[in-house]
C-alpha atoms as a PDB file:
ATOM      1  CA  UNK A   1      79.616  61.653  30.975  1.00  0.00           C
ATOM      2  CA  UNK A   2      83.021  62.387  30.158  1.00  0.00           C
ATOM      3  CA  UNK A   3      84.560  59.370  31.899  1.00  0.00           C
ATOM      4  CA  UNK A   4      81.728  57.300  30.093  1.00  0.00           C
ATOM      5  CA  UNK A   5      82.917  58.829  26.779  1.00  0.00           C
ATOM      6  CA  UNK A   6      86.970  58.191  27.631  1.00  0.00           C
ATOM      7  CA  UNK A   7      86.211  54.235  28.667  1.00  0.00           C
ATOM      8  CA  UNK A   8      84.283  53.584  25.483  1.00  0.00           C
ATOM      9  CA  UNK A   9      87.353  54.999  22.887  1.00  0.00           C
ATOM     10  CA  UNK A  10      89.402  53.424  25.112  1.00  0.00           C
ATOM     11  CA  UNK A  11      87.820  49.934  24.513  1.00  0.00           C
ATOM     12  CA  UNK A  12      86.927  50.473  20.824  1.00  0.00           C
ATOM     13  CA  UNK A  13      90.664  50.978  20.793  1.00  0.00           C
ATOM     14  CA  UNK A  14      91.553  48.151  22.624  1.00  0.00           C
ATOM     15  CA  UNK A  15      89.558  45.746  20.802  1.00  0.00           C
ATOM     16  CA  UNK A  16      90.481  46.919  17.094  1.00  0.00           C
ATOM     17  CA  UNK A  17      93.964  46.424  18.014  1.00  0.00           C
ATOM     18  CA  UNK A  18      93.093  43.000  19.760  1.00  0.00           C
ATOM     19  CA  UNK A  19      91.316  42.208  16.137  1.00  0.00           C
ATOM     20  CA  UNK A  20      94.460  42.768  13.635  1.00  0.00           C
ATOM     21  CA  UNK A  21      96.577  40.899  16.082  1.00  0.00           C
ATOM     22  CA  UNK A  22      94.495  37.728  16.005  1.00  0.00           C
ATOM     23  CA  UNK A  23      94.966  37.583  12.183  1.00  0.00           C
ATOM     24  CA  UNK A  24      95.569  33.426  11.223  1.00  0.00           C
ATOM     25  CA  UNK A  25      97.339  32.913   8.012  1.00  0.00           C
ATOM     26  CA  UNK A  26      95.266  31.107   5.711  1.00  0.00           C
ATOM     27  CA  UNK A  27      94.621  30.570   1.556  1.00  0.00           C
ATOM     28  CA  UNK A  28      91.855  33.326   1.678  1.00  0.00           C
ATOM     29  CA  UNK A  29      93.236  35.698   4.274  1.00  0.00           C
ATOM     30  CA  UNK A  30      96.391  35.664   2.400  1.00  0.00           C
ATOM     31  CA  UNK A  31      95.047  36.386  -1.137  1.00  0.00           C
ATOM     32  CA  UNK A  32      95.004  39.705  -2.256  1.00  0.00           C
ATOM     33  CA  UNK A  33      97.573  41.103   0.634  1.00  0.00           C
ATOM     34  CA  UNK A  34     100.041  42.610  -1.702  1.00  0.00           C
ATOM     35  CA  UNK A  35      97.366  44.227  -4.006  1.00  0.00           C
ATOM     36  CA  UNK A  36      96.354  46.484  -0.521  1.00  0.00           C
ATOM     37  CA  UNK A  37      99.693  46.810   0.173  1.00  0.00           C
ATOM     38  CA  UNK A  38     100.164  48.402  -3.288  1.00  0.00           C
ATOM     39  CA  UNK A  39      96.828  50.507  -2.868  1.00  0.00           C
ATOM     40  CA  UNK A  40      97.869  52.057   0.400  1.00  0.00           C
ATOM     41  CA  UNK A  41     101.224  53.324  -1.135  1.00  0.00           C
ATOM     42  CA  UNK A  42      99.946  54.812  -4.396  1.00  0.00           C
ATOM     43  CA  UNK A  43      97.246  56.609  -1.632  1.00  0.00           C
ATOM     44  CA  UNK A  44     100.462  57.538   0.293  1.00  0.00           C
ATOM     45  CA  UNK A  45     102.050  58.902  -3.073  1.00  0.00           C
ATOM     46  CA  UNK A  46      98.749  61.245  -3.559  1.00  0.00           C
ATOM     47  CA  UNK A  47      99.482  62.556  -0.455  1.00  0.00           C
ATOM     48  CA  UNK A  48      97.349  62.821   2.669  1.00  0.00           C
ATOM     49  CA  UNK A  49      96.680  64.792   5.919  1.00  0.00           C
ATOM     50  CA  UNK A  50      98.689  64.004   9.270  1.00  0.00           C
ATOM     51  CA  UNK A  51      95.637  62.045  10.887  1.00  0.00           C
ATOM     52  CA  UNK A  52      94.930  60.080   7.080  1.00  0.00           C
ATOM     53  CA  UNK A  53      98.662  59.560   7.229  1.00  0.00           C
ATOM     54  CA  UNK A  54      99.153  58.055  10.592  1.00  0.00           C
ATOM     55  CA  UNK A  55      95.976  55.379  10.011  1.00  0.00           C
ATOM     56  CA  UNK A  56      97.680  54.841   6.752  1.00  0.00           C
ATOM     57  CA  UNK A  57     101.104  53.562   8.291  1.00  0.00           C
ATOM     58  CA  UNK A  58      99.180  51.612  10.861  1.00  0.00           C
ATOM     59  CA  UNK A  59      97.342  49.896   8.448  1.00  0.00           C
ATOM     60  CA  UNK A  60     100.610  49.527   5.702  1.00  0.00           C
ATOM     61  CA  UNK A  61     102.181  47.853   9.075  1.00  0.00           C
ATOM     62  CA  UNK A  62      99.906  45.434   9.700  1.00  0.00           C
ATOM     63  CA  UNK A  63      99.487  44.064   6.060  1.00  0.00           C
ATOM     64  CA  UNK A  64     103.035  44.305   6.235  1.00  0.00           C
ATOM     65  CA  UNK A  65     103.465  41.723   9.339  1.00  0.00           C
ATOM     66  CA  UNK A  66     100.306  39.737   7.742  1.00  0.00           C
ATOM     67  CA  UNK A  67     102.028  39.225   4.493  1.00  0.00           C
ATOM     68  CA  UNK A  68     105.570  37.947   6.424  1.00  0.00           C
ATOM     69  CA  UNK A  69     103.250  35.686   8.823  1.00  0.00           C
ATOM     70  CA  UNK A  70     101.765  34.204   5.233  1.00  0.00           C
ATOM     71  CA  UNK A  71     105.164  33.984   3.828  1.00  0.00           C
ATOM     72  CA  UNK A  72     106.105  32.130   6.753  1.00  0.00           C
ATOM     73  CA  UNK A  73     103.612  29.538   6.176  1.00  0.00           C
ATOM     74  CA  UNK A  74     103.948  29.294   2.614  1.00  0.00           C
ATOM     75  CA  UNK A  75     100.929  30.775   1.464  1.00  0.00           C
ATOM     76  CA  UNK A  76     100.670  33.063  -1.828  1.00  0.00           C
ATOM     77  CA  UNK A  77     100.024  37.178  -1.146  1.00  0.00           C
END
């Protein structure tokens, strides 16, 4: 059971992380990227526990690279 237990958070793990990379930069996926952006550092500010803190910088990095890939293409965040 334990192996059964490992595999499956190791392929919900895989496949969230397969899911932000696949992000395509578009008028409606861009909208509203700088308002989380904002939200996640004024949670940051509050302050946080070591496990809230970590998901927070993973997230804050990803809307980070999403917002340069919209950039890129010209759309408004």
């Amino acid at each position: 059971m334990n192996k059964t237990t490992i595999s499956l958070f190791l392929f919900l793990v895989s496949t969230t992380t397969l899911a932000k990379d696949s992000f395509t930069p578009s008028d409606y996926a861009c909208a509203g990227i700088e308002k989380r952006i904002d939200h996640i550092n004024s949670r940051m500010r509050a302050g946080y526990s070591t496990k809230e803190g970590e998901r927070l910088k993973q997230e804050l990095r990803a809307l980070k690279k999403q917002r340069d890939m919209c950039k890129k293409k010209g759309f408004a965040v």
